[in-house]
N, C-alpha and C. Protein backbone atom coordinates (compact mmCIF):
# COMPACT_ATOMS: atom_id res chain seq x y z
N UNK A 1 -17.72 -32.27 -16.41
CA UNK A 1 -18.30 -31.49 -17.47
C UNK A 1 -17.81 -30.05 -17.34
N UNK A 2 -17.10 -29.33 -18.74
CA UNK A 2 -16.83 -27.90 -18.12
C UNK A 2 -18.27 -27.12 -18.35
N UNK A 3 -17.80 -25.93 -18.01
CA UNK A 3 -18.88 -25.07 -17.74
C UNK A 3 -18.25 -23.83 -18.50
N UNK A 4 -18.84 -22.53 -17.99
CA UNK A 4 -18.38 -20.88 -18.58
C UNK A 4 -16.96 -20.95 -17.98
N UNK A 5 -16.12 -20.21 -18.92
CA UNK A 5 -14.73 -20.00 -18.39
C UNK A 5 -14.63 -18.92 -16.36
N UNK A 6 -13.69 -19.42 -15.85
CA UNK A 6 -13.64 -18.70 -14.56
C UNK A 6 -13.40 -17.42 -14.96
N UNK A 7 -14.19 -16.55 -13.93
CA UNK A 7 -14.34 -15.04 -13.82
C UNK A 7 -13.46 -14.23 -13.35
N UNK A 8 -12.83 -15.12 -12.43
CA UNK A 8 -11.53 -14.88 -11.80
C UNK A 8 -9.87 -14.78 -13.06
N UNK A 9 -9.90 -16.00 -12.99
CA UNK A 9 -8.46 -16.63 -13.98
C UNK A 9 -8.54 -16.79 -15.50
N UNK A 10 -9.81 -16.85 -16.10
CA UNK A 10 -10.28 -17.12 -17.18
C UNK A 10 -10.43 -18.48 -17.57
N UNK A 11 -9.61 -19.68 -16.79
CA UNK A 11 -9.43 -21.26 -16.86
C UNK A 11 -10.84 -21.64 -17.20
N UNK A 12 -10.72 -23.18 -17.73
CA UNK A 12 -12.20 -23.48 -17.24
C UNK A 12 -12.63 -23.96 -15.61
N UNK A 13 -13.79 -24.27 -15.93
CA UNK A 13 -14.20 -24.38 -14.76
C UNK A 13 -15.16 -25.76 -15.15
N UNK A 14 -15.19 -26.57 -14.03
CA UNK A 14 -16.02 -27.77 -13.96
C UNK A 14 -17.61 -27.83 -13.40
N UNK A 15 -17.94 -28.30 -13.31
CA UNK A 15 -19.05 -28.66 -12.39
C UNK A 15 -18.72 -29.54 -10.81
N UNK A 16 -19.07 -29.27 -9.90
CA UNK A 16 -18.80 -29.91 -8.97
C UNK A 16 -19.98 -30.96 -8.40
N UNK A 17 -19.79 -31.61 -7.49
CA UNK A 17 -20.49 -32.90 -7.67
C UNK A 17 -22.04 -32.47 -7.43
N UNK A 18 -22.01 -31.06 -6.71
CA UNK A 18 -23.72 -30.48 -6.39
C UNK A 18 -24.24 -29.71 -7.56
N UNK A 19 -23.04 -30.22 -8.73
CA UNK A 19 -23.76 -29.50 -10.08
C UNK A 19 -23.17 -27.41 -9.88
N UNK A 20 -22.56 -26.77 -9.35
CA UNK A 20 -22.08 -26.15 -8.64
C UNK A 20 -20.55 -25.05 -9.65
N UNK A 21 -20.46 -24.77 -10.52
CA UNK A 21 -19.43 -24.28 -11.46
C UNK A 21 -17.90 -24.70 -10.45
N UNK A 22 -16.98 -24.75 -10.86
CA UNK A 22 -16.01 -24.85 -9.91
C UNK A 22 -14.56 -24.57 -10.39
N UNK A 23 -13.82 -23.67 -10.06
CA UNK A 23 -12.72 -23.50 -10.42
C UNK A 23 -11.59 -23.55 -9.36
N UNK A 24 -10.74 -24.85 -9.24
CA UNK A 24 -10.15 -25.55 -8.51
C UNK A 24 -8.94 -24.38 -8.40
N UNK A 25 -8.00 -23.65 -8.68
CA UNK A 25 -6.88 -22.56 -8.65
C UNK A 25 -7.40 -21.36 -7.64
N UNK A 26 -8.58 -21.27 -8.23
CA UNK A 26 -9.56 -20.20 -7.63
C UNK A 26 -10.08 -20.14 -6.42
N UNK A 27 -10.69 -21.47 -6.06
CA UNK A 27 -11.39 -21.94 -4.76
C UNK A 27 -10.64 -21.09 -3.48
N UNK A 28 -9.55 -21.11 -3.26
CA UNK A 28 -9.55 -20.50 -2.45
C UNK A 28 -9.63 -19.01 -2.13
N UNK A 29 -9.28 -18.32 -2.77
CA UNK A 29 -9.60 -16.74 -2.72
C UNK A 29 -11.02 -16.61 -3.12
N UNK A 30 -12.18 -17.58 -3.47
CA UNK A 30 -13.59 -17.09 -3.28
C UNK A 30 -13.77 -17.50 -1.85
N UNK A 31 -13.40 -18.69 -1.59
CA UNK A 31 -13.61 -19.05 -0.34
C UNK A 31 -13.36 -17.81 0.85
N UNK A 32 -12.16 -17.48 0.84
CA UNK A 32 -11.47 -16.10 1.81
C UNK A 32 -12.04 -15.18 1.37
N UNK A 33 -12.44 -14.33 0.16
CA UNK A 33 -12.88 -13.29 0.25
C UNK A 33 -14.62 -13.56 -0.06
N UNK A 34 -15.08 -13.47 0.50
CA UNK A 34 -16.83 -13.89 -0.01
C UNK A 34 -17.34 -12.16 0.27
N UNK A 35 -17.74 -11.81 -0.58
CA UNK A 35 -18.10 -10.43 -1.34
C UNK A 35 -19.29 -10.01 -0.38
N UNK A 36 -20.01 -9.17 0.62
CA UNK A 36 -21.08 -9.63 0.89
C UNK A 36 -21.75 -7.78 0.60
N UNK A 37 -22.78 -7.90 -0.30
CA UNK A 37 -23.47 -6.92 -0.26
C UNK A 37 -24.71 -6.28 0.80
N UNK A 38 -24.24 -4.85 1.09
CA UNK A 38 -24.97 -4.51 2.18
C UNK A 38 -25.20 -2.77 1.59
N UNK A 39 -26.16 -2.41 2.35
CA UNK A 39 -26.34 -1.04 2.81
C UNK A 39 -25.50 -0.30 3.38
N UNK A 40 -25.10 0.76 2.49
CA UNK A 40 -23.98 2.17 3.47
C UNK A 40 -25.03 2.59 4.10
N UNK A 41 -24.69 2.70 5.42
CA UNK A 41 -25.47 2.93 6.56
C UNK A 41 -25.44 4.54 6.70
N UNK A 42 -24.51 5.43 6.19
CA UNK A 42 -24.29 6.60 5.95
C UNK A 42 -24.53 7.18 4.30
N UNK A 43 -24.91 6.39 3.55
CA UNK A 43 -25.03 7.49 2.35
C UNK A 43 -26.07 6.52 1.37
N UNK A 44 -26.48 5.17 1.77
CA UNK A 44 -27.79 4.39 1.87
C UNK A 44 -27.25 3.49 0.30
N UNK A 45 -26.41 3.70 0.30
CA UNK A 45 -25.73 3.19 -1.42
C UNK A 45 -25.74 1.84 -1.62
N UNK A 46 -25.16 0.85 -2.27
CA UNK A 46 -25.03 -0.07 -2.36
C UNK A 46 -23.19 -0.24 -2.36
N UNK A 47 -23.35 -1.39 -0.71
CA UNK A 47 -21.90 -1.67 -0.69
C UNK A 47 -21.24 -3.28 -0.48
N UNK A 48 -20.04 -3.42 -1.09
CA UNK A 48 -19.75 -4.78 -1.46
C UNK A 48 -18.40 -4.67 -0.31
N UNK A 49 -18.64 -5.77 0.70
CA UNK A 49 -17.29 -5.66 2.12
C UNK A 49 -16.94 -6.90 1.97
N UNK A 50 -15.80 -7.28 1.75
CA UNK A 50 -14.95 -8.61 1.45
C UNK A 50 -14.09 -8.55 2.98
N UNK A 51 -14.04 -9.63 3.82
CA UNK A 51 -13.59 -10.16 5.16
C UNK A 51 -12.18 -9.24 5.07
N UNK A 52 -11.38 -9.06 4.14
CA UNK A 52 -10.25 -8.81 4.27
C UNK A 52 -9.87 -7.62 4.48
N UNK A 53 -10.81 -6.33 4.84
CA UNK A 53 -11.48 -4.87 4.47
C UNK A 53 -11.79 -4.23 3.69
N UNK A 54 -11.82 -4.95 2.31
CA UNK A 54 -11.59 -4.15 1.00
C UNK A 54 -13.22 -3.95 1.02
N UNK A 55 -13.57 -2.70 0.07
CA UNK A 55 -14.86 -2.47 0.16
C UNK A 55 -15.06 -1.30 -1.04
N UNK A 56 -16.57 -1.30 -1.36
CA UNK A 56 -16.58 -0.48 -2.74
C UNK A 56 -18.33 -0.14 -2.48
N UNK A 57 -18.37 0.95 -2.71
CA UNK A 57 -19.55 1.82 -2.68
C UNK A 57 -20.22 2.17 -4.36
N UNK A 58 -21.51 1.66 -4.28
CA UNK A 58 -22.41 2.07 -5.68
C UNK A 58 -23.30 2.13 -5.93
N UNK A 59 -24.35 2.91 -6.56
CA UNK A 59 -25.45 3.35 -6.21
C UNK A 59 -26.70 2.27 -6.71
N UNK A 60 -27.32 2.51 -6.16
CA UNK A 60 -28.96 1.06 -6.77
C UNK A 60 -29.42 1.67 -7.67
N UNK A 61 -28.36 0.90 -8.71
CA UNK A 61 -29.12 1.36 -10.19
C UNK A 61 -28.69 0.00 -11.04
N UNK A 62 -28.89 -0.05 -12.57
CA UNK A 62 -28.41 -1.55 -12.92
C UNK A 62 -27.00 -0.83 -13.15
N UNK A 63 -26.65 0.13 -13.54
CA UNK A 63 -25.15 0.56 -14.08
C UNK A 63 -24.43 0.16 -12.64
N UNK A 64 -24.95 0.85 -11.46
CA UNK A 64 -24.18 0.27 -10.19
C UNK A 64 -24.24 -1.18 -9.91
N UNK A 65 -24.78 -1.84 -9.95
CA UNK A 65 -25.04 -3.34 -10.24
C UNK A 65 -23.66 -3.55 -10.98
N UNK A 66 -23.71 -3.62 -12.14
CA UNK A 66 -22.38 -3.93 -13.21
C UNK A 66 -21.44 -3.36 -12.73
N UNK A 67 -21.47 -2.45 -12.15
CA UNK A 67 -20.18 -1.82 -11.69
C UNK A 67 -19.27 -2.59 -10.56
N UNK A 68 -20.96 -2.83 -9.14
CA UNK A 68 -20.05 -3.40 -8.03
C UNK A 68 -19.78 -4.82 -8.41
N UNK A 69 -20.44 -5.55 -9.23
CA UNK A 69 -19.86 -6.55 -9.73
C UNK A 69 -18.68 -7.03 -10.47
N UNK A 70 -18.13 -6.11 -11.26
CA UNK A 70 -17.15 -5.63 -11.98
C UNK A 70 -15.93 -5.26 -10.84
N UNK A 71 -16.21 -4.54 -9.59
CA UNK A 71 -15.33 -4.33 -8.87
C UNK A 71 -14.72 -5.49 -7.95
N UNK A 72 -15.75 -6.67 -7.61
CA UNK A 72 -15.82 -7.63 -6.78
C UNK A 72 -14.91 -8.94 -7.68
N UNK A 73 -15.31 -8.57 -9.17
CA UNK A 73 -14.13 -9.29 -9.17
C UNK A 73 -13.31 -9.12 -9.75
N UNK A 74 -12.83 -7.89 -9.87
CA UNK A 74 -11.41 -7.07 -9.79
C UNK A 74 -10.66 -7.26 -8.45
N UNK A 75 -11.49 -7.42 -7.62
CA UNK A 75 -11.18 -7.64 -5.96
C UNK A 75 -10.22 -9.18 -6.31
N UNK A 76 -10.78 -9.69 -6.50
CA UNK A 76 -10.38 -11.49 -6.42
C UNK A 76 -9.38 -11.71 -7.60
N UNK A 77 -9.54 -10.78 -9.01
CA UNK A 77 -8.04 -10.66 -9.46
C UNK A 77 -6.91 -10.19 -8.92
N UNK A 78 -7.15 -9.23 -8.37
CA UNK A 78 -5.96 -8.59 -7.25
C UNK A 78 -5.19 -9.37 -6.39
N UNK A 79 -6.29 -10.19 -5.28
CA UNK A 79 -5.80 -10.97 -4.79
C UNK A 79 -5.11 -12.34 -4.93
N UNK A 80 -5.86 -12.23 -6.30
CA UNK A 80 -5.14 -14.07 -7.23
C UNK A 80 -3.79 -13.25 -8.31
N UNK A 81 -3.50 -12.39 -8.04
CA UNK A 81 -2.82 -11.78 -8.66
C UNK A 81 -2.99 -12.38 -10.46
N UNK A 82 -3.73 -11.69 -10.74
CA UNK A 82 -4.17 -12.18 -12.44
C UNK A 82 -4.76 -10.76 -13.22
N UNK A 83 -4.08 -10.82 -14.48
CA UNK A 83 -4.67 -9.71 -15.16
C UNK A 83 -6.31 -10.12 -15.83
N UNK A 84 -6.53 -9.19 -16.02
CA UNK A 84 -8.31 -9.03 -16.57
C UNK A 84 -7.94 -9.31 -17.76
């Protein structure tokens, strides 16, 4: 069954057998970079650190919300080398 187009590539995307969105091209650069949001321990912000060092600072607001989200997966276009 497809689902919303990928966020990454724009392809579709399936469902996987745990019901789960799934975009098979993609899988691996979510897999390698998994986004993980944390606390700047120095300026208390909201920060998004992907395994690979890449990282992006934004403030706890909903505009920073959209933003580090927006950046995270700008992150995973970069690395899937794909335009927005």
């Amino acid at each position: 069954m497809s689902c919303t187009d990928c966020i990454i590539c724009g392809g579709p995307r399936f469902l996987d057998k745990q019901g789960i969105p799934f975009c098979e091209p993609c899988e691996p650069v979510m897999a390698e970079h998994v986004a993980s949001n944390q606390i700047d321990p120095v300026t208390g912000e909201a920060l998004a650190i992907c395994p690979c060092g890449w990282s992006s600072r934004h403030p706890w607001t909903a505009m920073g919300r959209w933003r580090r989200q927006g950046a995270i997966e700008a992150h995973w276009r970069s690395v899937r080398q794909v335009e927005a």
